[in-house]
Protein backbone atom coordinates (compact mmCIF):
# COMPACT_ATOMS: atom_id res chain seq x y z
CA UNK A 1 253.58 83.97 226.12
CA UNK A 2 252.42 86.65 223.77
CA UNK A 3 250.34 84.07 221.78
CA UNK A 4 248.63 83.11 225.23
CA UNK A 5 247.77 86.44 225.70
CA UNK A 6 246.33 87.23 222.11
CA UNK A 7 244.30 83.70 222.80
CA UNK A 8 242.95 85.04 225.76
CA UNK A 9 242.18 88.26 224.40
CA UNK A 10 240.25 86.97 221.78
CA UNK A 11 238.02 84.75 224.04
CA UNK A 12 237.12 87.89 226.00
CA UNK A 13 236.30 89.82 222.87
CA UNK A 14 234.43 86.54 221.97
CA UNK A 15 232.47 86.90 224.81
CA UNK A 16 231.84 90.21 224.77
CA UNK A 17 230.62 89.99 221.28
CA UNK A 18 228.13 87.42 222.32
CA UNK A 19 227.09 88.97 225.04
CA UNK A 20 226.55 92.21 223.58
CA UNK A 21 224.63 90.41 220.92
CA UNK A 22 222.21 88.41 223.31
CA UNK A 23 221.49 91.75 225.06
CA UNK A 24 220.56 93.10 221.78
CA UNK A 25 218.13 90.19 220.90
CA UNK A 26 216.65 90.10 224.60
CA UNK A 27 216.16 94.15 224.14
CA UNK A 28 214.90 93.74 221.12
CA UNK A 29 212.20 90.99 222.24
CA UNK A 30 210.90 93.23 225.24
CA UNK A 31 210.71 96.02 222.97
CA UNK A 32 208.25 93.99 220.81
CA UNK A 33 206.43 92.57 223.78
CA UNK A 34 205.96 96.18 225.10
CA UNK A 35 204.98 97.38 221.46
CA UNK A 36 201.86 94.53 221.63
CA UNK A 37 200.73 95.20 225.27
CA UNK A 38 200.89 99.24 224.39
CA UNK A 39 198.79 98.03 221.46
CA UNK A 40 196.27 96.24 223.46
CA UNK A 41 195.77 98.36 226.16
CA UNK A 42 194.69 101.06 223.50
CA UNK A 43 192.27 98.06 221.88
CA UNK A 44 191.23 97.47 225.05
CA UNK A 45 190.33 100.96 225.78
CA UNK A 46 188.48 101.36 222.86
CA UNK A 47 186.41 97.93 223.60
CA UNK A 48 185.86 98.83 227.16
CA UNK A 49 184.32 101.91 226.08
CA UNK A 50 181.79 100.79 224.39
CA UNK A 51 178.30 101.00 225.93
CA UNK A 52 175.33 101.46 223.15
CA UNK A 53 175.66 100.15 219.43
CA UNK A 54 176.28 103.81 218.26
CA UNK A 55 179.32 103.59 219.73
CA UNK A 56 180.95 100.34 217.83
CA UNK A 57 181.80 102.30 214.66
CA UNK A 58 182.34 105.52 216.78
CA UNK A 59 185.40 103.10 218.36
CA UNK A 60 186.72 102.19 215.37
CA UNK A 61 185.08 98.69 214.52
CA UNK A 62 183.36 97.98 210.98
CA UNK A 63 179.96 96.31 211.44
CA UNK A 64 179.16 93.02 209.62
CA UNK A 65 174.92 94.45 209.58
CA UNK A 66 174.44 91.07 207.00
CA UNK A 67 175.33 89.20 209.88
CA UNK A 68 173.34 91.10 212.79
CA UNK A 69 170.67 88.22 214.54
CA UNK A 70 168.49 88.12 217.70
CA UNK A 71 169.54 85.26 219.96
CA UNK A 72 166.21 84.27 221.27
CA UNK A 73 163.54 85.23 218.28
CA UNK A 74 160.81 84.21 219.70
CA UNK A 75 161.22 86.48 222.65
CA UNK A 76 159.67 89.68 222.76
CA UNK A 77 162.63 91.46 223.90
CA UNK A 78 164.91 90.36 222.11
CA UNK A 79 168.77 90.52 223.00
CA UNK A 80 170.87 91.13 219.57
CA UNK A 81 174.46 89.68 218.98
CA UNK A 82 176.30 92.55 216.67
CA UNK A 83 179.92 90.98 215.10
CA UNK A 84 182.40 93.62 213.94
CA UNK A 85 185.99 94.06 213.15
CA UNK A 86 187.66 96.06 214.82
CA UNK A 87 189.29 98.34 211.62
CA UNK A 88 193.14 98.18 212.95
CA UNK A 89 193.85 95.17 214.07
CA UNK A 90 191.59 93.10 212.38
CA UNK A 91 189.85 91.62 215.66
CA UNK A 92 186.78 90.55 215.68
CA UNK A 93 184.02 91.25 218.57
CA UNK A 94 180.82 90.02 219.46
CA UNK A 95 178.07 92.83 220.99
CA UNK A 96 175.13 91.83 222.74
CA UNK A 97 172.61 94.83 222.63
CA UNK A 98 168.98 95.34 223.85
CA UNK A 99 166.10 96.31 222.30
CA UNK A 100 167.24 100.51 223.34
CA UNK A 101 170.54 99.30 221.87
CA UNK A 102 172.21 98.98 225.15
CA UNK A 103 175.43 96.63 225.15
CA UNK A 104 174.45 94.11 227.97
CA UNK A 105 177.82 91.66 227.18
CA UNK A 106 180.43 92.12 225.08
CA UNK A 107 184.05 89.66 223.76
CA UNK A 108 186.50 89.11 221.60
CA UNK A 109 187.61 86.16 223.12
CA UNK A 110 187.41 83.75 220.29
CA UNK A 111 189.30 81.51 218.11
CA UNK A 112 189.73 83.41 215.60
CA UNK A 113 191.45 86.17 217.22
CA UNK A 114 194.04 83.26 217.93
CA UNK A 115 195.59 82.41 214.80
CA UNK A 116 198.87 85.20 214.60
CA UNK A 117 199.94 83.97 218.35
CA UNK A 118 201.46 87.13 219.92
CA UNK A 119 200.44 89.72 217.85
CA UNK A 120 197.65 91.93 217.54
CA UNK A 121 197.17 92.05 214.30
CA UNK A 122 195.07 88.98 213.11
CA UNK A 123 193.74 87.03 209.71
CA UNK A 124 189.86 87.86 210.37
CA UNK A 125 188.39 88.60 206.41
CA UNK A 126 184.88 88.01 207.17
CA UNK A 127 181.86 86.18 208.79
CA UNK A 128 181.09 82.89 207.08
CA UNK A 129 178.31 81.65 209.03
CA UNK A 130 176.65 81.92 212.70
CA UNK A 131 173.74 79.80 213.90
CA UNK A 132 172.11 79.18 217.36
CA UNK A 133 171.40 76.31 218.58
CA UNK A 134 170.80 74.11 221.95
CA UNK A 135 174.55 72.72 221.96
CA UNK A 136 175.05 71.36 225.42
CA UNK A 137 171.11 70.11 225.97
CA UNK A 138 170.48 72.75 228.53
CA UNK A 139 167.33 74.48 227.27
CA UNK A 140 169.32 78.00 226.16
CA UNK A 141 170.51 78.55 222.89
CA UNK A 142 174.22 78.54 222.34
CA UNK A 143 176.25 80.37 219.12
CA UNK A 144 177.77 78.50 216.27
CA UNK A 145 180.18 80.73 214.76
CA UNK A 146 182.82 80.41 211.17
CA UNK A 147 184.85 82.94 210.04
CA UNK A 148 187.04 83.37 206.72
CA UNK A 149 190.45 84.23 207.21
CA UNK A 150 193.42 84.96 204.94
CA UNK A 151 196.82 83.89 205.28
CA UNK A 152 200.39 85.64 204.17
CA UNK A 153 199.86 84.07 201.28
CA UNK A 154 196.52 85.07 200.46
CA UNK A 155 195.01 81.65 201.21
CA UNK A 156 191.30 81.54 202.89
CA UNK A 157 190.77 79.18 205.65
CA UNK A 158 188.15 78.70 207.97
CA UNK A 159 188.22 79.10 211.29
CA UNK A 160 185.42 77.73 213.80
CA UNK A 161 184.08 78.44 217.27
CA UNK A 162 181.13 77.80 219.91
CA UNK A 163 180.19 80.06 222.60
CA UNK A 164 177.50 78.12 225.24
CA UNK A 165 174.95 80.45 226.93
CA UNK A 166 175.27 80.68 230.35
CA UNK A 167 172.76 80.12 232.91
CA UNK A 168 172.19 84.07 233.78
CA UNK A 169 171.09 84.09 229.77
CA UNK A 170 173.38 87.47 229.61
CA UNK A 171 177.27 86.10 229.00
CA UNK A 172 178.77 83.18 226.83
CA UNK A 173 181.61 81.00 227.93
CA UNK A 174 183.79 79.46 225.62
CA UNK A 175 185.89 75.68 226.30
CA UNK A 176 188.93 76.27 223.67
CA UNK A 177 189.57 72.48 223.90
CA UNK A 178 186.40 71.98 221.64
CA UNK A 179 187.14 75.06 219.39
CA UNK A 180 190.94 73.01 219.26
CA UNK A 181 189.63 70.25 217.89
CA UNK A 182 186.52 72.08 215.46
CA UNK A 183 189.27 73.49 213.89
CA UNK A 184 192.52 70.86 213.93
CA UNK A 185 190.07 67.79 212.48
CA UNK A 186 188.88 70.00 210.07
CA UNK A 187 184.96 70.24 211.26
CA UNK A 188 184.87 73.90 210.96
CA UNK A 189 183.36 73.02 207.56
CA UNK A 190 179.84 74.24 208.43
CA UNK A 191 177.71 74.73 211.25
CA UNK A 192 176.18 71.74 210.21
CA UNK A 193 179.26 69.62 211.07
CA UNK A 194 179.95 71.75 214.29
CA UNK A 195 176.55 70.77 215.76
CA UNK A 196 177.74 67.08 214.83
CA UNK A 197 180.15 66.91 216.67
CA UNK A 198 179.28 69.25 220.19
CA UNK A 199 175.91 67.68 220.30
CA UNK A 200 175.80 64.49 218.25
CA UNK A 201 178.98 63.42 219.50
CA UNK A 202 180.36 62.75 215.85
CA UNK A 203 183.92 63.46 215.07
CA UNK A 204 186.62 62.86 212.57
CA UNK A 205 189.29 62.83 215.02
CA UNK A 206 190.26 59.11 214.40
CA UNK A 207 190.70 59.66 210.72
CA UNK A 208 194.19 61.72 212.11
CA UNK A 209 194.59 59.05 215.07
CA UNK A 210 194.17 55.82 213.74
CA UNK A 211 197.48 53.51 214.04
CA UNK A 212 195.42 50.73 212.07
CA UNK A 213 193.14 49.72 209.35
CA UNK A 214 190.87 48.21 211.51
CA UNK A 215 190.38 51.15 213.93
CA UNK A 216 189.15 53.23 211.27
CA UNK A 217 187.14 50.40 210.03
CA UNK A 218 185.57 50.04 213.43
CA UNK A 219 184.52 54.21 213.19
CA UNK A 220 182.47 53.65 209.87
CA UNK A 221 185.65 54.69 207.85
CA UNK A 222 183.76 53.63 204.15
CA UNK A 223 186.29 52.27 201.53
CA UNK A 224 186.02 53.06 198.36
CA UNK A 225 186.79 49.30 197.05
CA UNK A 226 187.40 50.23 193.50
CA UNK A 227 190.35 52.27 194.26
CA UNK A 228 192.01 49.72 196.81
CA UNK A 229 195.07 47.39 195.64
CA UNK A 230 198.42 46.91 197.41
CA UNK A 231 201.45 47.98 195.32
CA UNK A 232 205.09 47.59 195.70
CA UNK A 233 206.89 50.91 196.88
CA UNK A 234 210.38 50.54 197.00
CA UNK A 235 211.60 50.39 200.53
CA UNK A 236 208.42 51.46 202.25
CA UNK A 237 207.76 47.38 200.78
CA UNK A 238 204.05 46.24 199.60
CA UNK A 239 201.50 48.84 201.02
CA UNK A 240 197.67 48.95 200.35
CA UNK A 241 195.95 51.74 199.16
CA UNK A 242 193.03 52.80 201.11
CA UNK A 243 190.94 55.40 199.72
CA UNK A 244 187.81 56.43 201.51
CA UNK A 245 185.14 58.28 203.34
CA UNK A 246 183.61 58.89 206.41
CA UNK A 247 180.12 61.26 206.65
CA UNK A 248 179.42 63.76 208.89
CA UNK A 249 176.85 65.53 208.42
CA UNK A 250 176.39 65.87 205.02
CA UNK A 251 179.75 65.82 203.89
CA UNK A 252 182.49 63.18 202.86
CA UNK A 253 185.68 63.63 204.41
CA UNK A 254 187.81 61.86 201.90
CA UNK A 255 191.63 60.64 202.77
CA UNK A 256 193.85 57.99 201.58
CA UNK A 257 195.94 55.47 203.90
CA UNK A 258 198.92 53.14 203.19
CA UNK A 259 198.39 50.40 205.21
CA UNK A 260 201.09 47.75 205.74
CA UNK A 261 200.54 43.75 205.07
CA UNK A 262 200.58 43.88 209.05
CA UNK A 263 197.01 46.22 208.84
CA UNK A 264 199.41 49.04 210.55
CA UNK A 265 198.79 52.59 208.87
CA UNK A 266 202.31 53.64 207.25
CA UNK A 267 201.10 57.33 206.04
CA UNK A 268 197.93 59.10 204.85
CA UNK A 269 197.12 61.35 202.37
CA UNK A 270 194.66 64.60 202.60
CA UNK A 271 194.24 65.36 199.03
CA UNK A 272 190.89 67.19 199.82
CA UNK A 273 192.56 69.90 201.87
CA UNK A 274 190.45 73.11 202.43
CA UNK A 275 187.38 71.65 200.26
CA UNK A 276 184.22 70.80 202.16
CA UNK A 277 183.21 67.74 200.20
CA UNK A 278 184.57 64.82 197.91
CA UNK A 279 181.75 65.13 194.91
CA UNK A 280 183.62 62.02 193.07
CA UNK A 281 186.95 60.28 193.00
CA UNK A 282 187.95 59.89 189.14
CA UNK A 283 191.31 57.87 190.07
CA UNK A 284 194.62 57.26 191.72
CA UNK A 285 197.84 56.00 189.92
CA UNK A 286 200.87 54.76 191.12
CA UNK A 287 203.82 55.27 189.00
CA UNK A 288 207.39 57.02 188.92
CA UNK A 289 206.23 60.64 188.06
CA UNK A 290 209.23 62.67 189.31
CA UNK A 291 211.92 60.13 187.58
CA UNK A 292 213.68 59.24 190.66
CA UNK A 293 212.73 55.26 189.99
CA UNK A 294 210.19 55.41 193.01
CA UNK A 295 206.11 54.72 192.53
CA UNK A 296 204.63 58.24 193.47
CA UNK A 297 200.92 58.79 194.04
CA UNK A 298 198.24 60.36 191.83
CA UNK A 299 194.66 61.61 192.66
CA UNK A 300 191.98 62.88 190.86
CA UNK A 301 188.86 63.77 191.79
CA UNK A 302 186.00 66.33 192.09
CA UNK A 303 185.24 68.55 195.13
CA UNK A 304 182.38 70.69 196.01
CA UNK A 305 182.46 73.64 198.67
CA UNK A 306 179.67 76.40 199.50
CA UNK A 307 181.02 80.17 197.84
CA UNK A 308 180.56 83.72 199.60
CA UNK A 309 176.78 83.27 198.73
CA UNK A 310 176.68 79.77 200.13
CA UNK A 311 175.82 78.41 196.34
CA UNK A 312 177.76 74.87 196.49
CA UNK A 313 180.79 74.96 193.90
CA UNK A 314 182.02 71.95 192.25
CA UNK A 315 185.57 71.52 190.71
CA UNK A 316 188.26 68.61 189.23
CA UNK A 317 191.43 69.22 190.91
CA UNK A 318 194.22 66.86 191.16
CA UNK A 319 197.31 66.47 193.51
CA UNK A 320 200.41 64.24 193.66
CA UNK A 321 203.00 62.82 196.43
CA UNK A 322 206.17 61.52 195.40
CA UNK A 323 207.83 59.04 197.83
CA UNK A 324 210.75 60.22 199.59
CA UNK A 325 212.75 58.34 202.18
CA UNK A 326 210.14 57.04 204.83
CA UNK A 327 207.13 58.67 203.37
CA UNK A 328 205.69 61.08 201.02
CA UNK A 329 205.78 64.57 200.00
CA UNK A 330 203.09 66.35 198.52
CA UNK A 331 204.01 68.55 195.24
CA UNK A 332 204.24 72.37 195.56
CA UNK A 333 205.60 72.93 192.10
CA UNK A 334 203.57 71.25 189.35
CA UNK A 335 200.19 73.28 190.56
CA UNK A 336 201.71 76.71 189.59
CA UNK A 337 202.12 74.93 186.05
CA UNK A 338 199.30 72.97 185.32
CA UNK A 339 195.37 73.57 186.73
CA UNK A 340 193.07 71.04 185.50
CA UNK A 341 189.74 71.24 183.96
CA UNK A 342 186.78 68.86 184.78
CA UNK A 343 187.22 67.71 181.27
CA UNK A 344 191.06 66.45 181.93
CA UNK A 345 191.74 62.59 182.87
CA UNK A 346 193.97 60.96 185.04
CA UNK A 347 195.75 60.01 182.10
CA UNK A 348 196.31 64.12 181.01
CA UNK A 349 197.76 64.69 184.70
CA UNK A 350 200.34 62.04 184.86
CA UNK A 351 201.34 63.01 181.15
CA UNK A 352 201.62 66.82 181.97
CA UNK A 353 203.21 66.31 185.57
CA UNK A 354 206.00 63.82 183.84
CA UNK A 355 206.40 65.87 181.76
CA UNK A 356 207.02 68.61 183.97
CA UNK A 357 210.02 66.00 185.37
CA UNK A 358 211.32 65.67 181.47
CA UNK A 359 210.08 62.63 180.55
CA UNK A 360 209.77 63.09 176.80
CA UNK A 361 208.67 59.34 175.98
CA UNK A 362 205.29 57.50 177.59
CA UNK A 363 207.08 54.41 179.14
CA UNK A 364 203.63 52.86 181.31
């Protein structure tokens, strides 16, 4: 009887515990969603109060002045779109003033201001680029818009956005399912590749999509033929290596697909990751690098991207996947060891990396 009763008192305390622990998180939660919306109303008092452009850095916000343009330059009265950061919270804003400097439309609804969801606090380092053009074919120009941001790890990405004019000519409206896919198919590159795709109706979409060979071939997917053999990889069985290209604008979007004897895609490869262009492909090599008897995958090649002064940038840089059960993992560890030079071969990079792994001999 007494060992029912210390069973039973234990459960309660057990539930107690958990309880009181729940509570705590759930408090805890509200507190932080109380925190942000105190946080915002005080942004949002500071953006609301904003009527002239004296009043952006009176409020708080830095001004990007390289990056100040008239929307309509050929008008006489021109209206002005102003970017700035707002100094705490690293938001960024869009001001519309008149010729008097006169704010006729103001937002900070954009993309950018999206990337730490549920937070104030965002990644916004800079203005890349902005451009205006007729988007959507109705006569009034629209905004183009890239920004640089930084990640916890001190990584810059690139995030991209269009605003369309409206038909009053005095607001923007924004459709986040485009900005969704500017920025998850990677044609935030430039405004060049932007306009591609909103009003040329390009899009690299189907390089993520594609189930088959032939679907990609059917999108003017361009194989690089030299690089393309099948090879034997373990369990995943006899795969082909596709390397290749496909142009937008004027950029080649390089990836690499393992495509099954059936034409079915098995995996694919983005070695070209936050780079804007493959300049040339020097090799891939298929060999056990890591030592765990299974082919891994080697790539080589040279990249170009535009710097802060938009002066294109070329560089070797190399990356490898070993094969793991059902696919491949890209390395994270090798990089912090070994950065390549333009000068280094295919040859160097599988040496250094298996070496890396402790292989002391060269066994082909």
């Amino acid at each position: 009887m007494n060992r029912l009763k210390s069973t039973v008192l234990l459960i309660i305390l057990a539930i107690f515990f958990c309880s009181f622990r729940i509570t705590g998180q759930v408090n805890a939660t509200e507190s932080g969603k109380e925190n942000v919306r105190a946080q915002y109303d005080e942004y949002h008092s500071r953006l609301a109060s904003i009527k002239y452009e004296a009043d952006i850095s009176d409020n708080g916000f830095s001004i990007v002045k390289d990056q100040i343009f008239p929307i309509e330059p050929d008008n006489e009265a021109s209206i002005y779109m102003i970017p700035a950061i707002d100094k705490q919270y690293n938001r960024l804003a869009l001001f519309f003033a008149d010729e008097n400097g006169r704010i006729v439309y103001k937002t900070d609804q954009l993309e950018t201001n999206n990337r730490v969801v549920g937070q104030m606090k965002q990644q916004n380092k800079g203005i890349t680029a902005v451009s205006f053009q007729d988007l959507d074919k109705d006569g009034r120009r629209d905004i183009e818009l890239i920004t640089s941001c930084v990640n916890d790890n001190g990584k810059i990405y690139k995030v991209g956005d269009v605003l369309f004019q409206s038909s009053s000519g005095l607001d923007f409206y924004r459709d986040y399912r485009i900005a969704d896919k500017i920025n998850r198919f990677g044609m935030n590159r430039s405004t060049e590749t932007i306009t591609a795709f909103v009003r040329d109706g390009y899009s690299t979409e189907f390089l993520y999509t594609a189930t088959t060979l032939q679907e990609l071939l059917d999108h003017d997917f361009q194989i690089i033929s030299e690089q393309c053999y099948f090879r034997t990889f373990g369990k995943l069985g006899k795969l082909q290596v596709v390397p290749g290209i496909y142009r937008i604008a004027q950029y080649d979007i390089f990836l690499i697909y393992l495509v099954n004897e059936q034409g079915y895609i098995v995996s694919s490869l983005q070695p070209m990751g936050e780079y804007d262009n493959l300049y040339a492909l020097k090799g891939i090599n298929c060999r056990d690098i890591d030592g765990d008897g299974l082919k891994d995958i080697a790539v080589l090649a040279k990249y170009s991207y535009a710097d802060e002064d938009n002066q294109m940038i070329v560089v070797s840089d190399y990356n490898i996947y070993y094969q793991r059960t059902g696919g491949f993992s890209a390395d994270t560890e090798i990089k912090d060891e070994f950065m390549c030079s333009d000068e280094d071969t295919m040859e160097l990079v599988i040496q250094k990396a298996r070496a890396y792994w402790g292989w002391k001999t060269e066994d082909g």
